[in-house]
N, C-alpha and C. Protein backbone atom coordinates (compact mmCIF):
# COMPACT_ATOMS: atom_id res chain seq x y z
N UNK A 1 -114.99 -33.51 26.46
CA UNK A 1 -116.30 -33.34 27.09
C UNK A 1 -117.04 -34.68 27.04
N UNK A 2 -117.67 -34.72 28.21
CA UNK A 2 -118.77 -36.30 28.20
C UNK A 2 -119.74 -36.12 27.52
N UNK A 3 -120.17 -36.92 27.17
CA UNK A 3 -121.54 -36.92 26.33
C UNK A 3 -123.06 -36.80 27.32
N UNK A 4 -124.20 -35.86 27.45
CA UNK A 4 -124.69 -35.89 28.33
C UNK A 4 -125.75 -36.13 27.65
N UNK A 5 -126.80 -37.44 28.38
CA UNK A 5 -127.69 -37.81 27.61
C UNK A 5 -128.89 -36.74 27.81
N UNK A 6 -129.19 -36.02 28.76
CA UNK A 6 -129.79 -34.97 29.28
C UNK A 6 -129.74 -34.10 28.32
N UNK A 7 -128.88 -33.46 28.00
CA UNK A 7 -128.63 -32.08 27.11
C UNK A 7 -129.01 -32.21 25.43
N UNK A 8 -128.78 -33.85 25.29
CA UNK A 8 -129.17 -34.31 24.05
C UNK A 8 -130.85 -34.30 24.05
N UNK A 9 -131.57 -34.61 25.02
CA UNK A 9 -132.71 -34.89 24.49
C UNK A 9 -133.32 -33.29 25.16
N UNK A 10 -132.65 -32.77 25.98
CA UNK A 10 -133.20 -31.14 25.92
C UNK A 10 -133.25 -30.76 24.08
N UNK A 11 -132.01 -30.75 23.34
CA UNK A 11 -131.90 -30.31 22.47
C UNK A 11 -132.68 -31.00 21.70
N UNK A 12 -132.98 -31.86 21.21
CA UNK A 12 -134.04 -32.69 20.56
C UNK A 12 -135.47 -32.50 20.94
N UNK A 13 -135.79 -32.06 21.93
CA UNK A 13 -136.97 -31.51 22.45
C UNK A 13 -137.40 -30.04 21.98
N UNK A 14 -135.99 -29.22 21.93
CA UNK A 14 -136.12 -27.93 21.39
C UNK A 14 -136.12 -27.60 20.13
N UNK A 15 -135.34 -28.79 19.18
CA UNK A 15 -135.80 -28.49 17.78
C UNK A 15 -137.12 -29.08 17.34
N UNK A 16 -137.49 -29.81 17.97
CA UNK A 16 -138.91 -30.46 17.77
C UNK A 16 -139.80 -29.29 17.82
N UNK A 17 -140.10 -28.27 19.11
CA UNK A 17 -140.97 -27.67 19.00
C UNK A 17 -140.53 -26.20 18.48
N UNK A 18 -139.24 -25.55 17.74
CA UNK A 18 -139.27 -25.13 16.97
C UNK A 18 -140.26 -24.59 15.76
N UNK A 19 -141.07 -23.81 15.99
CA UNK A 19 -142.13 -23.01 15.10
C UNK A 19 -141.42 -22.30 13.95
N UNK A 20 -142.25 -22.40 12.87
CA UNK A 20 -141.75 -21.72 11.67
C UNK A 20 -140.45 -22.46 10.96
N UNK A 21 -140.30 -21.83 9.87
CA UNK A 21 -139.23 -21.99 8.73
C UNK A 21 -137.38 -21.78 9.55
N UNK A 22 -137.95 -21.03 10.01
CA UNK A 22 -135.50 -20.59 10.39
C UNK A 22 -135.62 -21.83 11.50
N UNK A 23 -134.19 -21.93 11.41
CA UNK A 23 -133.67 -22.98 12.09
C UNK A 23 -133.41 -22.65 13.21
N UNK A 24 -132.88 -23.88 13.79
CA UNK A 24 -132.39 -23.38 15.62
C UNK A 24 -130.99 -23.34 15.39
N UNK A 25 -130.54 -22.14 15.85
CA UNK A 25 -129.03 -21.95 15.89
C UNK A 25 -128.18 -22.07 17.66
N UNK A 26 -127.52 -21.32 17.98
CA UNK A 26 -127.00 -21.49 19.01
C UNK A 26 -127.35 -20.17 20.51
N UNK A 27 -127.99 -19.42 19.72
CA UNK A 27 -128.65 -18.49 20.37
C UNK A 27 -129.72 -18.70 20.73
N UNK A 28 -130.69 -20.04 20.71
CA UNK A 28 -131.85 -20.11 21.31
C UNK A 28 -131.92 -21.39 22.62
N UNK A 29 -130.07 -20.90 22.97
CA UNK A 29 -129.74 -22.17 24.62
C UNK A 29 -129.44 -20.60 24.67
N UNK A 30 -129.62 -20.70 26.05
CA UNK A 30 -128.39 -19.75 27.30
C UNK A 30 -127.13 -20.07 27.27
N UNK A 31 -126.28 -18.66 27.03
CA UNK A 31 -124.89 -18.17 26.57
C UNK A 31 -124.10 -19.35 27.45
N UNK A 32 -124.26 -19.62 28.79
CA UNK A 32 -123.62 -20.27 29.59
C UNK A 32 -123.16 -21.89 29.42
N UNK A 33 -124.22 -22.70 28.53
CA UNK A 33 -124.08 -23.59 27.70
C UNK A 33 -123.54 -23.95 26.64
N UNK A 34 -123.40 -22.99 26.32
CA UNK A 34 -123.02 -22.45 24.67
C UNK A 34 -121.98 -23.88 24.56
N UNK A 35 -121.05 -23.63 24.98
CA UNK A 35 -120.00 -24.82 24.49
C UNK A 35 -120.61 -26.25 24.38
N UNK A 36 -121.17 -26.79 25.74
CA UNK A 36 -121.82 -27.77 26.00
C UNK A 36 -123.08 -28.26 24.85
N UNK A 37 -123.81 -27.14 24.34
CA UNK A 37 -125.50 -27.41 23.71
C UNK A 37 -124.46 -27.65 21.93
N UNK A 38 -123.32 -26.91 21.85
CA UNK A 38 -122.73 -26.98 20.62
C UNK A 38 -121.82 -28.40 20.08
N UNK A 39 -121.03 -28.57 21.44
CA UNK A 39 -120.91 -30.44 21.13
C UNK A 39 -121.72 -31.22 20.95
N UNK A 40 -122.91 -31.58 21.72
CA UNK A 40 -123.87 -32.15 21.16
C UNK A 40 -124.65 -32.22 20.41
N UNK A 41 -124.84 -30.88 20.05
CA UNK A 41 -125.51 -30.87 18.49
C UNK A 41 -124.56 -31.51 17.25
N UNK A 42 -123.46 -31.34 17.25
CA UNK A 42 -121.93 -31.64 16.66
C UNK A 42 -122.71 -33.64 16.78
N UNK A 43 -122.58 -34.12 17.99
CA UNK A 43 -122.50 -35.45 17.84
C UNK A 43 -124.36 -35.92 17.41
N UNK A 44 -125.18 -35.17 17.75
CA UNK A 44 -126.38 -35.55 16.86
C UNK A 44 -126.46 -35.19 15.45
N UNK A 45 -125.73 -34.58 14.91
CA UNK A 45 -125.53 -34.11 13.35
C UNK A 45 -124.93 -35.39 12.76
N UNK A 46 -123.76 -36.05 13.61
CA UNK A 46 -122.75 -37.36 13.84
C UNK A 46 -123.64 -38.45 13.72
N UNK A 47 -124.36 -38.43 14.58
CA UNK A 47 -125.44 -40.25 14.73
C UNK A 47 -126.17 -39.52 13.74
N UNK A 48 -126.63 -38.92 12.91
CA UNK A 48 -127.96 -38.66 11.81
C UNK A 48 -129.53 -38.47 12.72
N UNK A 49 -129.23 -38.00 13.79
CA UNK A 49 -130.71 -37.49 14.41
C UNK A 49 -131.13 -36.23 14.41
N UNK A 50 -130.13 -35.10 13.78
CA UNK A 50 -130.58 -33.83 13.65
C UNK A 50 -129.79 -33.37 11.87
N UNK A 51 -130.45 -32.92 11.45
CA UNK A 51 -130.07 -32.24 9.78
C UNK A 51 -129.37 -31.30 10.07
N UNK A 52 -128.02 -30.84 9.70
CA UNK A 52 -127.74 -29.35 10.72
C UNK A 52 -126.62 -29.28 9.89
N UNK A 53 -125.64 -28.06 10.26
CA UNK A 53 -124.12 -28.07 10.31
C UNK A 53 -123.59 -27.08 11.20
N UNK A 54 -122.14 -27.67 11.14
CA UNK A 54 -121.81 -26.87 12.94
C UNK A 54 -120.84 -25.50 12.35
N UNK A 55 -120.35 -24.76 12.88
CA UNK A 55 -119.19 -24.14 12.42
C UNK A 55 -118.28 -24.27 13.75
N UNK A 56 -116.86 -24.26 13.38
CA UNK A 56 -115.74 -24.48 14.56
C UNK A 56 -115.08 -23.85 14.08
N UNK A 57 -114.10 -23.39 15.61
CA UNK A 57 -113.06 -22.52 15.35
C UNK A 57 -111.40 -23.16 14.83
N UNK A 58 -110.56 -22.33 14.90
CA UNK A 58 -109.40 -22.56 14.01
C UNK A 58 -108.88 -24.12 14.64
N UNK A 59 -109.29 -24.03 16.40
CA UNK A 59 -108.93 -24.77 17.21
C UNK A 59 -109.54 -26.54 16.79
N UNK A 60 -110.85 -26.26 16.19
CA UNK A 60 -111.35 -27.74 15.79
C UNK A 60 -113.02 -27.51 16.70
N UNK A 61 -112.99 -26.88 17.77
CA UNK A 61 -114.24 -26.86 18.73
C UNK A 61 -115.42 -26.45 18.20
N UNK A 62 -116.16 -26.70 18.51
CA UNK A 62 -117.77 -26.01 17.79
C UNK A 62 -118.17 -24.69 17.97
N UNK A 63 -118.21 -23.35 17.37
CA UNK A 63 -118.71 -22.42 17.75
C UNK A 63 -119.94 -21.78 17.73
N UNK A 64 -120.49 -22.75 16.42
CA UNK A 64 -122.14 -22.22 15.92
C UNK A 64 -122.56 -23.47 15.52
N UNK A 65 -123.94 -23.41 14.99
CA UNK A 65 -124.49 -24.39 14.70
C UNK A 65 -125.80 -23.61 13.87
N UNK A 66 -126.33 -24.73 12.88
CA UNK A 66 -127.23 -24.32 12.32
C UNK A 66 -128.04 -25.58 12.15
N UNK A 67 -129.25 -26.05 12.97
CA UNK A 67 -130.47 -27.42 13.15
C UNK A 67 -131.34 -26.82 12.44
N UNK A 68 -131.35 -27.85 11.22
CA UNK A 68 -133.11 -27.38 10.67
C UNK A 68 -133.94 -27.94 10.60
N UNK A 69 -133.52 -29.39 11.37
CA UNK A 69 -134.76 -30.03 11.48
C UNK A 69 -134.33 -31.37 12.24
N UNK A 70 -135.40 -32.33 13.08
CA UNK A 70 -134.71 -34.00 13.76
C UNK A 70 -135.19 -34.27 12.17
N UNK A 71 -134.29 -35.48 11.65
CA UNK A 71 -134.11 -36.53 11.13
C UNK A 71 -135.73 -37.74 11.78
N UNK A 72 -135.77 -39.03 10.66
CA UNK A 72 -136.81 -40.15 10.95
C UNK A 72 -136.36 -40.45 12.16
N UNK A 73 -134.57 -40.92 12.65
CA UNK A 73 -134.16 -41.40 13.26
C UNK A 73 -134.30 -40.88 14.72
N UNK A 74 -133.67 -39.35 14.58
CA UNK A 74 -134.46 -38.40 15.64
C UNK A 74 -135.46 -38.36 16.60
N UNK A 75 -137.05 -38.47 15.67
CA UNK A 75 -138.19 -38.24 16.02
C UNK A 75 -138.15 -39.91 16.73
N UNK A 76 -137.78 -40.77 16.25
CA UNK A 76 -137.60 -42.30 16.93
C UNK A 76 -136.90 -42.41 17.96
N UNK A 77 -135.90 -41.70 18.05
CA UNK A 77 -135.06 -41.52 19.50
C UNK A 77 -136.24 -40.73 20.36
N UNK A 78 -136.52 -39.37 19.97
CA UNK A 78 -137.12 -38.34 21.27
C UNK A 78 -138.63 -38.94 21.22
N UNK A 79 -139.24 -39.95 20.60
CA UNK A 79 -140.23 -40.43 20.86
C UNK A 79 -140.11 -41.75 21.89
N UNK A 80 -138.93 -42.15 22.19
CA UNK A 80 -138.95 -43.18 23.42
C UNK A 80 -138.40 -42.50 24.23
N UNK A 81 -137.98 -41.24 23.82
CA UNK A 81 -137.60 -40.22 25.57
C UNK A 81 -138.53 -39.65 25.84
N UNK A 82 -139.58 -39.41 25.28
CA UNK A 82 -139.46 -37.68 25.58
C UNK A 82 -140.68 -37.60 26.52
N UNK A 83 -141.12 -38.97 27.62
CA UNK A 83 -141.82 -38.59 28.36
C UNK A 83 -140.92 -38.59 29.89
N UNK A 84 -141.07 -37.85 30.82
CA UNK A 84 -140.15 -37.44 31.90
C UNK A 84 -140.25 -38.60 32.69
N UNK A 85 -141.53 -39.48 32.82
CA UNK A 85 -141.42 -40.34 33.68
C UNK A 85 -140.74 -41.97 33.07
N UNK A 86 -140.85 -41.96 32.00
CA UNK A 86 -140.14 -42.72 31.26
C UNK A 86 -138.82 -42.58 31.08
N UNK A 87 -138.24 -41.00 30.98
CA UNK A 87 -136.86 -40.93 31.22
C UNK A 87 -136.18 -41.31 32.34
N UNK A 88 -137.01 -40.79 33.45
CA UNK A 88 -136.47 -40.89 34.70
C UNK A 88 -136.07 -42.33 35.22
N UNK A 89 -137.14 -43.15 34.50
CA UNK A 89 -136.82 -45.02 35.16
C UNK A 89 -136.26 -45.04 34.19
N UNK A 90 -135.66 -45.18 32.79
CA UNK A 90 -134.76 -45.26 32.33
C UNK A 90 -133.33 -45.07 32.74
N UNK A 91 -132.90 -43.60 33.14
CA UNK A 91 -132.05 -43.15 33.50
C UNK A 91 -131.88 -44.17 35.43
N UNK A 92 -132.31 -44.34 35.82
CA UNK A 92 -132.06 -45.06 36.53
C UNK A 92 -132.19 -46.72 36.67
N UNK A 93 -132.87 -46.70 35.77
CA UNK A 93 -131.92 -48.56 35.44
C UNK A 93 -130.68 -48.55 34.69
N UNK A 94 -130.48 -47.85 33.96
CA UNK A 94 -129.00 -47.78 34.02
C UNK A 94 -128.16 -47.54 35.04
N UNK A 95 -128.39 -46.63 35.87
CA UNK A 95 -127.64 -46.18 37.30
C UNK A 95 -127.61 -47.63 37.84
N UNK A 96 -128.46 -48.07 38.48
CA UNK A 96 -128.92 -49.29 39.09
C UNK A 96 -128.17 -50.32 38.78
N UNK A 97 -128.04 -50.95 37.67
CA UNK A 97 -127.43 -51.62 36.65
C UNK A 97 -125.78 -51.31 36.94
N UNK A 98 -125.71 -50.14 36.72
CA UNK A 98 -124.14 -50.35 36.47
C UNK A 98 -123.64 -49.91 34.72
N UNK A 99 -124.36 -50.03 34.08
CA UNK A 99 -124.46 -49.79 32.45
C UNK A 99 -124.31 -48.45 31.99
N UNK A 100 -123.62 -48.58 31.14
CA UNK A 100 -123.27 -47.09 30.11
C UNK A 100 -124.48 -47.33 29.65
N UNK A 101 -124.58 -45.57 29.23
CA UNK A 101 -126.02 -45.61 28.04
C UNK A 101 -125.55 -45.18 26.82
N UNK A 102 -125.77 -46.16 26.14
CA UNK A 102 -125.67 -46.15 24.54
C UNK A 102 -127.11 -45.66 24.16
N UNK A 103 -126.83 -45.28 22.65
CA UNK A 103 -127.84 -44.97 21.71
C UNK A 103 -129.21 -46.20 22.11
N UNK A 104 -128.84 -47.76 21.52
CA UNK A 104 -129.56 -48.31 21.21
C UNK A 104 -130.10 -49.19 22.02
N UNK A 105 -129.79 -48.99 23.27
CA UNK A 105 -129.85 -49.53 24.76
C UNK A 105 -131.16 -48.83 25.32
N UNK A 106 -130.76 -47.30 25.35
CA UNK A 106 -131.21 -46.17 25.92
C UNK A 106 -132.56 -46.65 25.18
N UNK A 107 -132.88 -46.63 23.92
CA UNK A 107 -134.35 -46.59 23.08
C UNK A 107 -134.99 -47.72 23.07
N UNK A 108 -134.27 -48.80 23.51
CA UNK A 108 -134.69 -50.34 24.03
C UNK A 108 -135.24 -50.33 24.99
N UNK A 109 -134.28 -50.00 26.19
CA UNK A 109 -135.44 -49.76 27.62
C UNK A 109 -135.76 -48.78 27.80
N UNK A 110 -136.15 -47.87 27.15
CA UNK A 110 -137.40 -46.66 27.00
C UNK A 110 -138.49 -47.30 26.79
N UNK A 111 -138.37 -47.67 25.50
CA UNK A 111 -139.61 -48.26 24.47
C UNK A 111 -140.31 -49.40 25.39
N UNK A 112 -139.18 -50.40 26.20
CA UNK A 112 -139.81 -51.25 27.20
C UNK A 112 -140.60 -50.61 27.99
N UNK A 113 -140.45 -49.93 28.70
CA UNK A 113 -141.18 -48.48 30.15
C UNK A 113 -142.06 -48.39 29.36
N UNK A 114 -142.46 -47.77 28.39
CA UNK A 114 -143.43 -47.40 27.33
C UNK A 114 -144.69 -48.71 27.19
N UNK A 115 -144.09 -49.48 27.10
CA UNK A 115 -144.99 -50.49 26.75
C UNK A 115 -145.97 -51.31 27.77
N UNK A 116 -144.28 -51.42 28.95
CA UNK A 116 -145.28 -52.05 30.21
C UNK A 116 -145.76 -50.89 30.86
N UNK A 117 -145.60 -49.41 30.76
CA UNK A 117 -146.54 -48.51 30.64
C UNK A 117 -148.33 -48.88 30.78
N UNK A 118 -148.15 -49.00 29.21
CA UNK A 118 -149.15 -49.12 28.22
C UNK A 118 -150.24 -50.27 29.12
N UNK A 119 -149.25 -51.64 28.76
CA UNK A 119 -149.78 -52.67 29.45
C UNK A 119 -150.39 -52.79 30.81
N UNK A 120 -150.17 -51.92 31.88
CA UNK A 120 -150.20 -52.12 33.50
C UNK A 120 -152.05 -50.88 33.51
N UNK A 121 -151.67 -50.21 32.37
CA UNK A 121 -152.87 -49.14 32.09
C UNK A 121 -154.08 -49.94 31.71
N UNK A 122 -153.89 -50.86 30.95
CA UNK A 122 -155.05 -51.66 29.98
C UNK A 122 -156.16 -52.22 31.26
């Protein structure tokens, strides 16, 4: 499966606003995802942006999951995503470009958008 930067910061968006003590498990995506929302939680448990653990079947694949919370690192990632118009020119300077999106790329030219944001506002 590809890594979808989309589904990652859905999911990072959804444990963020997570209310109360229980955690987010795998029943609070639609059944139809299920496989998809469970790898990626698998590889954000992996980079240290979500506290969690997964359960998999005999096969090795992810079947459950248990998020109880984003990580410092986390809240630092979905804080240079997590505005839509900032994602969106993000996600397309990479297109544009030609460039894979890595972790530390992706939060570089976010945080840039963000700033000359900021700046073009002043």
């Amino acid at each position: 499966m590809k890594r979808d930067w989309d589904t990652i910061r859905e999911i990072l968006i959804a444990l963020e606003e997570k209310e109360g003590p229980s955690p987010m498990t795998l029943s609070d995506f639609p059944d139809k995802k299920s496989d998809e929302i469970s790898y990626h939680l698998e590889l954000l448990i992996e980079a240290g942006l979500v506290d969690g653990k997964v359960r998999k079947y005999v096969t090795g694949e992810p079947n459950e999951f248990i998020a109880s919370r984003l990580t410092w690192k986390g809240h630092e990632f979905l804080d240079s995503v997590r505005s839509d118009t900032v994602w969106q020119r993000t996600k397309k300077s990479f297109v544009a470009n030609g460039i894979g999106m890595t972790f530390d790329v992706i939060k570089s030219v976010a945080s840039d958008f963000a700033v000359s944001s900021i700046r073009s506002s002043m």
